[in-house]
ModelCIF file with pLDDT and N, C-alpha, C, O atoms, coordinates in Angstrom:
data_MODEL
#
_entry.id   MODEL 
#
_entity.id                         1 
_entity.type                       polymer 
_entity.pdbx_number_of_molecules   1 
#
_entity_poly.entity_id                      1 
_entity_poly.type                           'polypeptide(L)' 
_entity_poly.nstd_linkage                   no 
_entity_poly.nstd_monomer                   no 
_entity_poly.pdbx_seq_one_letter_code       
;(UNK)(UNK)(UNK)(UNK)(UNK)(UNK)(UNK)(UNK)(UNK)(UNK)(UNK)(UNK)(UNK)(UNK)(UNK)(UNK)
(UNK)(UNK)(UNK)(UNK)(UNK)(UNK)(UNK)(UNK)(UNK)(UNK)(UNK)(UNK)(UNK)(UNK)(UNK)(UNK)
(UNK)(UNK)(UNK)(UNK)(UNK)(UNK)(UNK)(UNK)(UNK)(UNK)(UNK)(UNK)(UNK)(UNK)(UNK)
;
_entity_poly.pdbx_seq_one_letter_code_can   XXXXXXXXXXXXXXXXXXXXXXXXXXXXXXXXXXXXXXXXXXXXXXX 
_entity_poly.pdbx_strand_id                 A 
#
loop_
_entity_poly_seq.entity_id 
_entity_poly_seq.num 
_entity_poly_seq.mon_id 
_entity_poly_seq.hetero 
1 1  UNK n 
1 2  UNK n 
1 3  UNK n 
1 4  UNK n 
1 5  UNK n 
1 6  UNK n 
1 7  UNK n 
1 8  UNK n 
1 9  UNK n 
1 10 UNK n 
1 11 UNK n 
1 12 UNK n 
1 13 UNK n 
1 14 UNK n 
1 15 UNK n 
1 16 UNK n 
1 17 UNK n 
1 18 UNK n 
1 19 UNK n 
1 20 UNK n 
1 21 UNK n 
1 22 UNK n 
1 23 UNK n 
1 24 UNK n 
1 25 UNK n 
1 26 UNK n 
1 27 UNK n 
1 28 UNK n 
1 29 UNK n 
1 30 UNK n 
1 31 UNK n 
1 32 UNK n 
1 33 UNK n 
1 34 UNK n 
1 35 UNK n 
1 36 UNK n 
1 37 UNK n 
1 38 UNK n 
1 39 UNK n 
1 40 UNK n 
1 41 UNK n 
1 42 UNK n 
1 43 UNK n 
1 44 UNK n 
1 45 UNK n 
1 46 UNK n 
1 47 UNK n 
#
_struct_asym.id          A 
_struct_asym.entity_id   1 
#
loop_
_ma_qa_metric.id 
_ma_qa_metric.mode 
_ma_qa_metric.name 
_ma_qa_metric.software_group_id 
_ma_qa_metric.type 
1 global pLDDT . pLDDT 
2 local  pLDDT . pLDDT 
#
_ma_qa_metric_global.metric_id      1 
_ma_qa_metric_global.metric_value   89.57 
_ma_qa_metric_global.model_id       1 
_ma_qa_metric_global.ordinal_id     1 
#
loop_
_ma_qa_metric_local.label_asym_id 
_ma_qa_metric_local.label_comp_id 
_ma_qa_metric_local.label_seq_id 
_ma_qa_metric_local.metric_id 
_ma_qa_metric_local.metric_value 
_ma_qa_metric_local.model_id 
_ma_qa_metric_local.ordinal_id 
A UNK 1  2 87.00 1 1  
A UNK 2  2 88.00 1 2  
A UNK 3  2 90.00 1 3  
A UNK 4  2 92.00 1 4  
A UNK 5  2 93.00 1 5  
A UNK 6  2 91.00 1 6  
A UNK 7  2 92.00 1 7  
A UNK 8  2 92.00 1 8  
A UNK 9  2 91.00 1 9  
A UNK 10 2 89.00 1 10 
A UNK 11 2 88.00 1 11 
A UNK 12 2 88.00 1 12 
A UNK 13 2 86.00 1 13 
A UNK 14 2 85.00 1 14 
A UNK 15 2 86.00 1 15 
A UNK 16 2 86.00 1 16 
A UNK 17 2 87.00 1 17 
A UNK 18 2 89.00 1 18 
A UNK 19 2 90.00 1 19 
A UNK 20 2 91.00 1 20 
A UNK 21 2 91.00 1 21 
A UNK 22 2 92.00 1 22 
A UNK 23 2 92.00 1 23 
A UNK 24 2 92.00 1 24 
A UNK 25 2 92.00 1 25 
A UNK 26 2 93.00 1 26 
A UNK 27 2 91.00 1 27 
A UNK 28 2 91.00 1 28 
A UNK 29 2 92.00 1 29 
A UNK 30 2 92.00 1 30 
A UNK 31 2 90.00 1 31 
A UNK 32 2 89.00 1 32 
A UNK 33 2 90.00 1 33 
A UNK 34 2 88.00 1 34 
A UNK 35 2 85.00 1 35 
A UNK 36 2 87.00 1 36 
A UNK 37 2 89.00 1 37 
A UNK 38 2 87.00 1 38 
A UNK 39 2 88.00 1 39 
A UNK 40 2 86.00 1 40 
A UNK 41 2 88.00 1 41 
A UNK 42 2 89.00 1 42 
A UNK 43 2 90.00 1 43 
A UNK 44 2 91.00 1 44 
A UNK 45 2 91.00 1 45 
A UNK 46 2 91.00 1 46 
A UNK 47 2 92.00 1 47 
#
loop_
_atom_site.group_PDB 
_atom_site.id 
_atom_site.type_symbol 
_atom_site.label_atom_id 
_atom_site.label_alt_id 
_atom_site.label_comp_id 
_atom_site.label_asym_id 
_atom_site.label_entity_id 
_atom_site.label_seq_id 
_atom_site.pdbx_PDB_ins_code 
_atom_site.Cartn_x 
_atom_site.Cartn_y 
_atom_site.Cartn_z 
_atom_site.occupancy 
_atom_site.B_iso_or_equiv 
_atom_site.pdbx_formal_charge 
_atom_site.auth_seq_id 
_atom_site.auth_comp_id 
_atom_site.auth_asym_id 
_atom_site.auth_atom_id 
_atom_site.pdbx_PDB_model_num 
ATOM 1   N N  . UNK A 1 1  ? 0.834  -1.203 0.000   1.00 87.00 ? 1  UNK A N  1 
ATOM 2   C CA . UNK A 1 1  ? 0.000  0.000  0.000   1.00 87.00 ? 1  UNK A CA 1 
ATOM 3   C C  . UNK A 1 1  ? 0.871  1.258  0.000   1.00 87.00 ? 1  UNK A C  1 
ATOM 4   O O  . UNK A 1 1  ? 2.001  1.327  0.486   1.00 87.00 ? 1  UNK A O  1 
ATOM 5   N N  . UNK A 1 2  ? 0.239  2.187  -0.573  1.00 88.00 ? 2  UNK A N  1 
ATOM 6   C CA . UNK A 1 2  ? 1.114  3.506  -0.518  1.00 88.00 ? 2  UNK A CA 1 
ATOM 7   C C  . UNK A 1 2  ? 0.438  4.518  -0.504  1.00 88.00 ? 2  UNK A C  1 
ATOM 8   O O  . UNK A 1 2  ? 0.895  5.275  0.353   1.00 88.00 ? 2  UNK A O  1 
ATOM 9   N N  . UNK A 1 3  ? -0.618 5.039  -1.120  1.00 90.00 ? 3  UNK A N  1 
ATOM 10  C CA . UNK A 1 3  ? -1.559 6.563  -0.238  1.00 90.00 ? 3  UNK A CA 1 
ATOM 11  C C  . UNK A 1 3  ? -1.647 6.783  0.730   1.00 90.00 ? 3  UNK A C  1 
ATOM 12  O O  . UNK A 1 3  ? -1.636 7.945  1.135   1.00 90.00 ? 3  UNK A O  1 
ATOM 13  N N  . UNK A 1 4  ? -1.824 5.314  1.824   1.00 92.00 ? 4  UNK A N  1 
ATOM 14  C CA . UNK A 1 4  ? -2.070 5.580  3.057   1.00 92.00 ? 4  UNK A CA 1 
ATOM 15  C C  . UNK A 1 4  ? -1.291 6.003  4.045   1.00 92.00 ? 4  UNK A C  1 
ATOM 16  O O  . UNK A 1 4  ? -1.533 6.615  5.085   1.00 92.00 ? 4  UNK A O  1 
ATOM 17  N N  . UNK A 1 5  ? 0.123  5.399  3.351   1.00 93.00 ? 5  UNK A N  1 
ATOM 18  C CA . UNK A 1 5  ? 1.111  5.475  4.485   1.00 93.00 ? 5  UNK A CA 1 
ATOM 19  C C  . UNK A 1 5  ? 1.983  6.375  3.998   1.00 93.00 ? 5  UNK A C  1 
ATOM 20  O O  . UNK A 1 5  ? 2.467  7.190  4.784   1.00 93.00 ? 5  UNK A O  1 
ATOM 21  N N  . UNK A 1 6  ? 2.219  6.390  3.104   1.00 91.00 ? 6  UNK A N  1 
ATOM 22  C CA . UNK A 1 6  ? 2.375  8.063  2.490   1.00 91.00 ? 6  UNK A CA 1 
ATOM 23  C C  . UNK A 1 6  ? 1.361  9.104  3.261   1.00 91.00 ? 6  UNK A C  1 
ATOM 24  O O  . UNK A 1 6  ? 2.018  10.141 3.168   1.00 91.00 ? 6  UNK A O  1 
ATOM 25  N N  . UNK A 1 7  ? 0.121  9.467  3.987   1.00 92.00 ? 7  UNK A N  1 
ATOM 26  C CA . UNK A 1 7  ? -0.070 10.386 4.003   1.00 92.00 ? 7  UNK A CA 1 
ATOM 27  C C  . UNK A 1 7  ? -0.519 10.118 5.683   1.00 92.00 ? 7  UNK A C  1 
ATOM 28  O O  . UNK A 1 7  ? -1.401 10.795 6.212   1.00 92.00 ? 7  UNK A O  1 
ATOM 29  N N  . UNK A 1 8  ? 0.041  9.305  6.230   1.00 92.00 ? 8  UNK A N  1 
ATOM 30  C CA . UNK A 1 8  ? -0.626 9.109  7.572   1.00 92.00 ? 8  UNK A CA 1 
ATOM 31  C C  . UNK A 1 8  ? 0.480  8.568  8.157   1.00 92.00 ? 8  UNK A C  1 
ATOM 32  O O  . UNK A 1 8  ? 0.240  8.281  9.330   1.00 92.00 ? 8  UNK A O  1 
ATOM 33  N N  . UNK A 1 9  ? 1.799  8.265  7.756   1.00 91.00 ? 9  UNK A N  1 
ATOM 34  C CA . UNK A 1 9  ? 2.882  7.463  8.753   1.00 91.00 ? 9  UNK A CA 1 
ATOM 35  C C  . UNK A 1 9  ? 4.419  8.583  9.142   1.00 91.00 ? 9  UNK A C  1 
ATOM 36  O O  . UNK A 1 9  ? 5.398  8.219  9.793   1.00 91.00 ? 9  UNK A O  1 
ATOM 37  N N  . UNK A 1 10 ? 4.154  10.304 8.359   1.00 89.00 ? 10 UNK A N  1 
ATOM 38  C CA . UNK A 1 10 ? 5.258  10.944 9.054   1.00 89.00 ? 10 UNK A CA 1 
ATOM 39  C C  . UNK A 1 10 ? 6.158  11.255 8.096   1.00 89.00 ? 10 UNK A C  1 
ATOM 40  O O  . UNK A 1 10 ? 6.639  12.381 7.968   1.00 89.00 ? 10 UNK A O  1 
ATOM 41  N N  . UNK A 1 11 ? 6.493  10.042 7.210   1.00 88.00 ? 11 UNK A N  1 
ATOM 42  C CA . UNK A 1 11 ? 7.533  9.735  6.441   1.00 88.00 ? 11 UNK A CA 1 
ATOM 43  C C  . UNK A 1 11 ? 8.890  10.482 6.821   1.00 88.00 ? 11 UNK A C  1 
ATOM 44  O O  . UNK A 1 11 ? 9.519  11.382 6.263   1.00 88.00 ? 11 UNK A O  1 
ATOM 45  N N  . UNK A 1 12 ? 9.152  9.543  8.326   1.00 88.00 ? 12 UNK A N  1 
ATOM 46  C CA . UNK A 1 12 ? 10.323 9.725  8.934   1.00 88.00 ? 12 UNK A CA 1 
ATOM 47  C C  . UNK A 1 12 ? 11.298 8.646  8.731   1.00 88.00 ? 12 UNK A C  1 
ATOM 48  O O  . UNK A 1 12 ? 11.119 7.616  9.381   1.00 88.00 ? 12 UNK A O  1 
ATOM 49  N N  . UNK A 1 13 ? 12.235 8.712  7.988   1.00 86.00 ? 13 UNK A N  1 
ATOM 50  C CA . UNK A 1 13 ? 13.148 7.407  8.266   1.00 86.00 ? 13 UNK A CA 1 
ATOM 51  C C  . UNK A 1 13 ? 14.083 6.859  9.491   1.00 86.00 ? 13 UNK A C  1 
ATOM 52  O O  . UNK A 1 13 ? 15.285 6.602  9.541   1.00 86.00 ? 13 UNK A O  1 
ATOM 53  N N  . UNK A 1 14 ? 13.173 6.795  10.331  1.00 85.00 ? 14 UNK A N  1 
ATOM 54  C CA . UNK A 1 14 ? 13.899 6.586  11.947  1.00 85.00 ? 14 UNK A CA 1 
ATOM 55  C C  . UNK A 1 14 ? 13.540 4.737  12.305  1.00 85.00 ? 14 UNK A C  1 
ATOM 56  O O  . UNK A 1 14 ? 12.552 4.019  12.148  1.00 85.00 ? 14 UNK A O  1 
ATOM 57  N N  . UNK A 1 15 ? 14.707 4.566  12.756  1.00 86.00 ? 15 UNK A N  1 
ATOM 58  C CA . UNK A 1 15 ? 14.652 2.805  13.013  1.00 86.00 ? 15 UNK A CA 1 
ATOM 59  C C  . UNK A 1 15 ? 14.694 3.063  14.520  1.00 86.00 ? 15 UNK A C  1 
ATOM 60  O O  . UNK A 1 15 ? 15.446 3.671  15.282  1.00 86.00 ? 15 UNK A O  1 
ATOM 61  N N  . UNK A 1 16 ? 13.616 2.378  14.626  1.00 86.00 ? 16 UNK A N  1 
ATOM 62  C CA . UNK A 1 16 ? 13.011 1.842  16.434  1.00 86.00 ? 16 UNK A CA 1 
ATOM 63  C C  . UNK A 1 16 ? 11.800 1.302  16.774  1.00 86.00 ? 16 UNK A C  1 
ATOM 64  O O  . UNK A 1 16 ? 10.759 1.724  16.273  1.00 86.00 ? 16 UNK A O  1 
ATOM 65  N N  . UNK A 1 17 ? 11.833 0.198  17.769  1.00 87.00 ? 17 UNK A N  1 
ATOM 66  C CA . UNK A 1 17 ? 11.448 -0.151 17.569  1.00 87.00 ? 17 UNK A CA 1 
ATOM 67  C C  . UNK A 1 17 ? 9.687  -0.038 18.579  1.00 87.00 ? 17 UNK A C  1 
ATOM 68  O O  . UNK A 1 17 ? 9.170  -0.986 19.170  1.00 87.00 ? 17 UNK A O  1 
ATOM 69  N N  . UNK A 1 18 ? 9.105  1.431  18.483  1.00 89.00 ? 18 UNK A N  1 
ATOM 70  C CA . UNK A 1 18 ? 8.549  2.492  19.205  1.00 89.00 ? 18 UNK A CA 1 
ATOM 71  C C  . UNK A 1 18 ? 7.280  2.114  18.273  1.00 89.00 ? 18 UNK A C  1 
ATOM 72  O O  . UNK A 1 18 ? 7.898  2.000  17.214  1.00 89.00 ? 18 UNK A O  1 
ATOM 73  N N  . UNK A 1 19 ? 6.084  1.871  17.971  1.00 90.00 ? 19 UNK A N  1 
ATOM 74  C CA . UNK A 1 19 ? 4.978  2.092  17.053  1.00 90.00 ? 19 UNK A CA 1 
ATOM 75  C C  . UNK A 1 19 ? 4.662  3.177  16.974  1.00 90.00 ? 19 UNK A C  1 
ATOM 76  O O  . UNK A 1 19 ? 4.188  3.613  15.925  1.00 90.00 ? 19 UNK A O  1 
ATOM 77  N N  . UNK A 1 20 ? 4.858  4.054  18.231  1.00 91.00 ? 20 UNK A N  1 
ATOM 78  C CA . UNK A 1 20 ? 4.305  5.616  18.343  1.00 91.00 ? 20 UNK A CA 1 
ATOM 79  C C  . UNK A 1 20 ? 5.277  6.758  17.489  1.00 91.00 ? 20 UNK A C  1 
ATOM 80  O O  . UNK A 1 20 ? 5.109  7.977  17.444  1.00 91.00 ? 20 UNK A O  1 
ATOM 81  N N  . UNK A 1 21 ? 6.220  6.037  16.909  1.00 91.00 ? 21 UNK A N  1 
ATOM 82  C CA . UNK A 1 21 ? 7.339  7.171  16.014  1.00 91.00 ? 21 UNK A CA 1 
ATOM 83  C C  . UNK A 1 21 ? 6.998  6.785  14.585  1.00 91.00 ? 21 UNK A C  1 
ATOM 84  O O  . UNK A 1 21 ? 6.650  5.711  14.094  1.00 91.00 ? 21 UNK A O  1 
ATOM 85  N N  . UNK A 1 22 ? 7.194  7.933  14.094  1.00 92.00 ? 22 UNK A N  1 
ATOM 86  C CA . UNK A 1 22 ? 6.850  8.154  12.414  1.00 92.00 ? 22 UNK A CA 1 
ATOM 87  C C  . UNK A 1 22 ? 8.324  7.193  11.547  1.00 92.00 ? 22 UNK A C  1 
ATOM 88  O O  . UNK A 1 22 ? 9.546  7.052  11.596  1.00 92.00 ? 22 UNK A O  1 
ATOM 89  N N  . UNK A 1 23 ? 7.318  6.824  10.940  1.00 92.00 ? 23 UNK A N  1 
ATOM 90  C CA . UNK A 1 23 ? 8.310  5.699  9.857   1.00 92.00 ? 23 UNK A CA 1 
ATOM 91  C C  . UNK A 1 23 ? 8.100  6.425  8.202   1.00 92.00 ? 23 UNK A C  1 
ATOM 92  O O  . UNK A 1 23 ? 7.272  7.180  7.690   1.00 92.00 ? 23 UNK A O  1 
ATOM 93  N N  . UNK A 1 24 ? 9.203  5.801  7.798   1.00 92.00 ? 24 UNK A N  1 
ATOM 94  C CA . UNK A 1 24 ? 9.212  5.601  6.182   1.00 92.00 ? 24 UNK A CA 1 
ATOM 95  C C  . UNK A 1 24 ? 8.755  4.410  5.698   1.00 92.00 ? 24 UNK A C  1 
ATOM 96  O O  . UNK A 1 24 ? 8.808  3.653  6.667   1.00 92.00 ? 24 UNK A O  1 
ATOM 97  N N  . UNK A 1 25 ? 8.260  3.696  4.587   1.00 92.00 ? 25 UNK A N  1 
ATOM 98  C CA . UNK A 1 25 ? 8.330  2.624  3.879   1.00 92.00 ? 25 UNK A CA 1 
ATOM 99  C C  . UNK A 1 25 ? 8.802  3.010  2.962   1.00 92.00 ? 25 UNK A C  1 
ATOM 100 O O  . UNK A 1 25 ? 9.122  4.168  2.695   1.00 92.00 ? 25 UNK A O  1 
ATOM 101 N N  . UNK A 1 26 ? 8.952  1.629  2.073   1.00 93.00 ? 26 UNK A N  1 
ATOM 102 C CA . UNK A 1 26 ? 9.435  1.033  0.451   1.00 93.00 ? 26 UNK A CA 1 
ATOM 103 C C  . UNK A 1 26 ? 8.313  1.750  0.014   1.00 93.00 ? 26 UNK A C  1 
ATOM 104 O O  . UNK A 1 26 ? 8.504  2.863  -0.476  1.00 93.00 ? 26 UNK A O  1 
ATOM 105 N N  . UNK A 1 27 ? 7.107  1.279  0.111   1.00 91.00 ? 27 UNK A N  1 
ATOM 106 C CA . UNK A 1 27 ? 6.331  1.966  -1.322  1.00 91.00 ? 27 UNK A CA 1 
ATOM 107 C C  . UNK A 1 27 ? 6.017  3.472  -1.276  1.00 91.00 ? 27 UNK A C  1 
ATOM 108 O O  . UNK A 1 27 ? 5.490  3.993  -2.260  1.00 91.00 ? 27 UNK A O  1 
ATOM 109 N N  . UNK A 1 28 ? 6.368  4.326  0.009   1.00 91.00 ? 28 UNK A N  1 
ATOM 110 C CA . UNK A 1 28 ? 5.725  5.769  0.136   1.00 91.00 ? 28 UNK A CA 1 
ATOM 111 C C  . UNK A 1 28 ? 7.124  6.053  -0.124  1.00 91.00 ? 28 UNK A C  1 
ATOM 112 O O  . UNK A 1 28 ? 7.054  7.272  -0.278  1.00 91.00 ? 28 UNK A O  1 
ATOM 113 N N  . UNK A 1 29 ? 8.666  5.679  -0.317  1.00 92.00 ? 29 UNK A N  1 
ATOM 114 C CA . UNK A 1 29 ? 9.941  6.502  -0.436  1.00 92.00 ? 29 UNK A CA 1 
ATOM 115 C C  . UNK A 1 29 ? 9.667  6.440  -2.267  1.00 92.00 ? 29 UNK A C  1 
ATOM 116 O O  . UNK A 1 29 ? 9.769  7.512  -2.865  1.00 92.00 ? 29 UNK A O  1 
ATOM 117 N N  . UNK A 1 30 ? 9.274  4.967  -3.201  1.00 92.00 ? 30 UNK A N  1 
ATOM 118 C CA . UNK A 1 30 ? 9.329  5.553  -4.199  1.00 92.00 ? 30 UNK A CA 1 
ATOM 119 C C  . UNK A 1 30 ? 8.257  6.421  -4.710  1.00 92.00 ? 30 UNK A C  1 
ATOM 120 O O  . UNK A 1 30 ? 8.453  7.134  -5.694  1.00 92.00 ? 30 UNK A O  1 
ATOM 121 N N  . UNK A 1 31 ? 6.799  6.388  -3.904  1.00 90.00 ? 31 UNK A N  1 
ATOM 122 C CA . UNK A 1 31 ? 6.048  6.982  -4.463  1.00 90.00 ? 31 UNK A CA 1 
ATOM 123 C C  . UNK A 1 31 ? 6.744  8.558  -4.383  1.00 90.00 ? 31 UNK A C  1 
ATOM 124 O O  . UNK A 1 31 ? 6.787  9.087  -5.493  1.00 90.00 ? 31 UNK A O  1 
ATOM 125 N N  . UNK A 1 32 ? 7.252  9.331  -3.349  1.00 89.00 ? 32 UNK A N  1 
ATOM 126 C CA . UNK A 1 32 ? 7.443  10.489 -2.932  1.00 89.00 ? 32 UNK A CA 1 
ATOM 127 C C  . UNK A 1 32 ? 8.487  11.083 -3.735  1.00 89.00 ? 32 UNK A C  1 
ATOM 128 O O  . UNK A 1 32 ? 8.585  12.232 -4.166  1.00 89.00 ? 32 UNK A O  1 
ATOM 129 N N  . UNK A 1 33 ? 9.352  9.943  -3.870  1.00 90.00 ? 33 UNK A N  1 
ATOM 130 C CA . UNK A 1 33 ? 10.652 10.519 -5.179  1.00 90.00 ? 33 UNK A CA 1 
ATOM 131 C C  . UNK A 1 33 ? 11.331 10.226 -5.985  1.00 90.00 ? 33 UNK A C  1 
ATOM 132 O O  . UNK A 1 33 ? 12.434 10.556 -6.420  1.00 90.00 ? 33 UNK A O  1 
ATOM 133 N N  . UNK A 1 34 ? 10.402 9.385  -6.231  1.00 88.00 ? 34 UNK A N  1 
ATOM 134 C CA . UNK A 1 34 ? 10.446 8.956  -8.355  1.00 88.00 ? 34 UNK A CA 1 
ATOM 135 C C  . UNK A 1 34 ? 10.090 9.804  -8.810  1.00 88.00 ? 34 UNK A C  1 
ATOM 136 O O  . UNK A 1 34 ? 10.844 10.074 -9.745  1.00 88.00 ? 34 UNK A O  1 
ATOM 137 N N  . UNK A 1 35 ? 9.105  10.672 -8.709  1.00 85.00 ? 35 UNK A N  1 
ATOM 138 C CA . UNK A 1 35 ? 8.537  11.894 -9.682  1.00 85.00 ? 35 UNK A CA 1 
ATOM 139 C C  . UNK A 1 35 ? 9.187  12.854 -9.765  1.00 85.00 ? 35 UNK A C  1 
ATOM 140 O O  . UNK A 1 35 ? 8.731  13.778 -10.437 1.00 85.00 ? 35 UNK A O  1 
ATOM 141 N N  . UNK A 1 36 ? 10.981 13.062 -8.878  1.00 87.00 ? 36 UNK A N  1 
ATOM 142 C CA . UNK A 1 36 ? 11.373 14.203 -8.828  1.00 87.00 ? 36 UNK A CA 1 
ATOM 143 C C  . UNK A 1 36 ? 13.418 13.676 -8.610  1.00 87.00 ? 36 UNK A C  1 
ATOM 144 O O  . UNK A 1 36 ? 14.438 14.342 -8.425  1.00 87.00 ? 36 UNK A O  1 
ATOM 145 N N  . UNK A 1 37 ? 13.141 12.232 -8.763  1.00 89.00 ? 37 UNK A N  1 
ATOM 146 C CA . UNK A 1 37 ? 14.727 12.210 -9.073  1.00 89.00 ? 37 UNK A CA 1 
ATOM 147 C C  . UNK A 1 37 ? 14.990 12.725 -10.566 1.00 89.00 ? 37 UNK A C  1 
ATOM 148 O O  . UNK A 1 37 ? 14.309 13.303 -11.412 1.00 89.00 ? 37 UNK A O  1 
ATOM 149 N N  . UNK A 1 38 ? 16.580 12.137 -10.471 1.00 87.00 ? 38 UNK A N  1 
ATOM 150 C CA . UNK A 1 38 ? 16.625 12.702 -12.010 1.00 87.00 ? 38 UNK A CA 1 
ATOM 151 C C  . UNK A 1 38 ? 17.118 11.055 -12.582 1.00 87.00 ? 38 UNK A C  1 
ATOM 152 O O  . UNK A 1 38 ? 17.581 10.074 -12.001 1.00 87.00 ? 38 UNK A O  1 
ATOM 153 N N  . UNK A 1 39 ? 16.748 11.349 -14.004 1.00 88.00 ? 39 UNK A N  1 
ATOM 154 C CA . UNK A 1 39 ? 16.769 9.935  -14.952 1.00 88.00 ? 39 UNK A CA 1 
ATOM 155 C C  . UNK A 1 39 ? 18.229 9.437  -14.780 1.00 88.00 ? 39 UNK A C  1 
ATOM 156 O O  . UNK A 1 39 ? 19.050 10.284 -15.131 1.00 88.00 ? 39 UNK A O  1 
ATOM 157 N N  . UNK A 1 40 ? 18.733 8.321  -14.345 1.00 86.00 ? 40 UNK A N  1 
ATOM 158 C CA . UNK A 1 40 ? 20.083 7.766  -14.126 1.00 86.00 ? 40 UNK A CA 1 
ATOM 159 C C  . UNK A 1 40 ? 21.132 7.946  -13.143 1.00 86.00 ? 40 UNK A C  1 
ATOM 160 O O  . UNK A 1 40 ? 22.123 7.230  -12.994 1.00 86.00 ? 40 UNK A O  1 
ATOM 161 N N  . UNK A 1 41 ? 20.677 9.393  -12.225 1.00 88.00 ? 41 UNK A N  1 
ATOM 162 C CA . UNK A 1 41 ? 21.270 9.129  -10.835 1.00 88.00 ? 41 UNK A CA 1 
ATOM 163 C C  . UNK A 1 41 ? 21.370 7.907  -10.236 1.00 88.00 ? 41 UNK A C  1 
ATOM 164 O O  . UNK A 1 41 ? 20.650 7.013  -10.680 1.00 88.00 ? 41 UNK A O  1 
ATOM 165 N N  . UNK A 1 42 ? 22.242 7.626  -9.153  1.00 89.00 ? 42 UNK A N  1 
ATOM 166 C CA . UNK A 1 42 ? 22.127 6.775  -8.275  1.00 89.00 ? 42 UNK A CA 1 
ATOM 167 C C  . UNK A 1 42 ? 21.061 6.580  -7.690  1.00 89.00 ? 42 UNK A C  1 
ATOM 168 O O  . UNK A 1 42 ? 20.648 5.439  -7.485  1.00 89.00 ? 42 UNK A O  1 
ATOM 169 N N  . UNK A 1 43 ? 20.384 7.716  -7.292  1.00 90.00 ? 43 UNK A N  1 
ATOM 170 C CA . UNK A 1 43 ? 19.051 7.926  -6.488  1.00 90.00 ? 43 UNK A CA 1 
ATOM 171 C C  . UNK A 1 43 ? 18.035 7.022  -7.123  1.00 90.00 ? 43 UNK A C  1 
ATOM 172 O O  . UNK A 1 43 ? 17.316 6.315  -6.417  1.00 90.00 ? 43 UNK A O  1 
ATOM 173 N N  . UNK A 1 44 ? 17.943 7.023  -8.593  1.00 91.00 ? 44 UNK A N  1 
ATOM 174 C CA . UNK A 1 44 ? 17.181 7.017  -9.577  1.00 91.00 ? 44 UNK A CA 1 
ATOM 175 C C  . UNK A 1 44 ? 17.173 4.937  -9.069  1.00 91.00 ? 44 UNK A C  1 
ATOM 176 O O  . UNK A 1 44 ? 16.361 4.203  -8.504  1.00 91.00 ? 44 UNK A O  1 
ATOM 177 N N  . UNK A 1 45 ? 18.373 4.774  -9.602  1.00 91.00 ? 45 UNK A N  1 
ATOM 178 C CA . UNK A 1 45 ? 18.534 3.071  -9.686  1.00 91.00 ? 45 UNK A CA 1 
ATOM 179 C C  . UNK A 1 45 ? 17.852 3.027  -8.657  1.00 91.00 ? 45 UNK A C  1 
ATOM 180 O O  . UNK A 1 45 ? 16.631 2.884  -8.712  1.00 91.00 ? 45 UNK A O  1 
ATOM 181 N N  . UNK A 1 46 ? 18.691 3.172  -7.233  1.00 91.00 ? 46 UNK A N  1 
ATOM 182 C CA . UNK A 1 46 ? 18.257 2.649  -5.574  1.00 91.00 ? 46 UNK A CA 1 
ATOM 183 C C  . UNK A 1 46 ? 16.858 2.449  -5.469  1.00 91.00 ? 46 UNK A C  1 
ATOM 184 O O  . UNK A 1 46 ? 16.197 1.442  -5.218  1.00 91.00 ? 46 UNK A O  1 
ATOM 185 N N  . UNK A 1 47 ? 16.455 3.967  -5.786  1.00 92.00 ? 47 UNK A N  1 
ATOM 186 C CA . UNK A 1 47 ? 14.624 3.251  -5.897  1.00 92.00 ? 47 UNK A CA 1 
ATOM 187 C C  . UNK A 1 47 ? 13.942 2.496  -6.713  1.00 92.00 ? 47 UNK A C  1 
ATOM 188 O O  . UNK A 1 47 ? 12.764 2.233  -6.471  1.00 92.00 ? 47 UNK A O  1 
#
């Protein structure tokens, strides 16, 4: 899933293991910046 947690989880990339702290995921990091890497960066591959 990704709307949801894209718009309700913080999109903090913090590791712990707390439920009450804002997280990142896999599908809300590429939804958020695929549309704004650039074509063939590193950035670009990783995601």
């Amino acid at each position: 899933e990704t709307m949801i947690v894209l718009m309700a989880s913080g999109n903090a990339a913090i590791l712990s293991l707390s439920p009450t702290d804002s997280i990142r995921t896999f599908s809300a990091t590429i939804a958020a910046e695929l549309g704004e890497v650039v074509v063939g960066s590193p950035h670009y591959h990783v995601l």
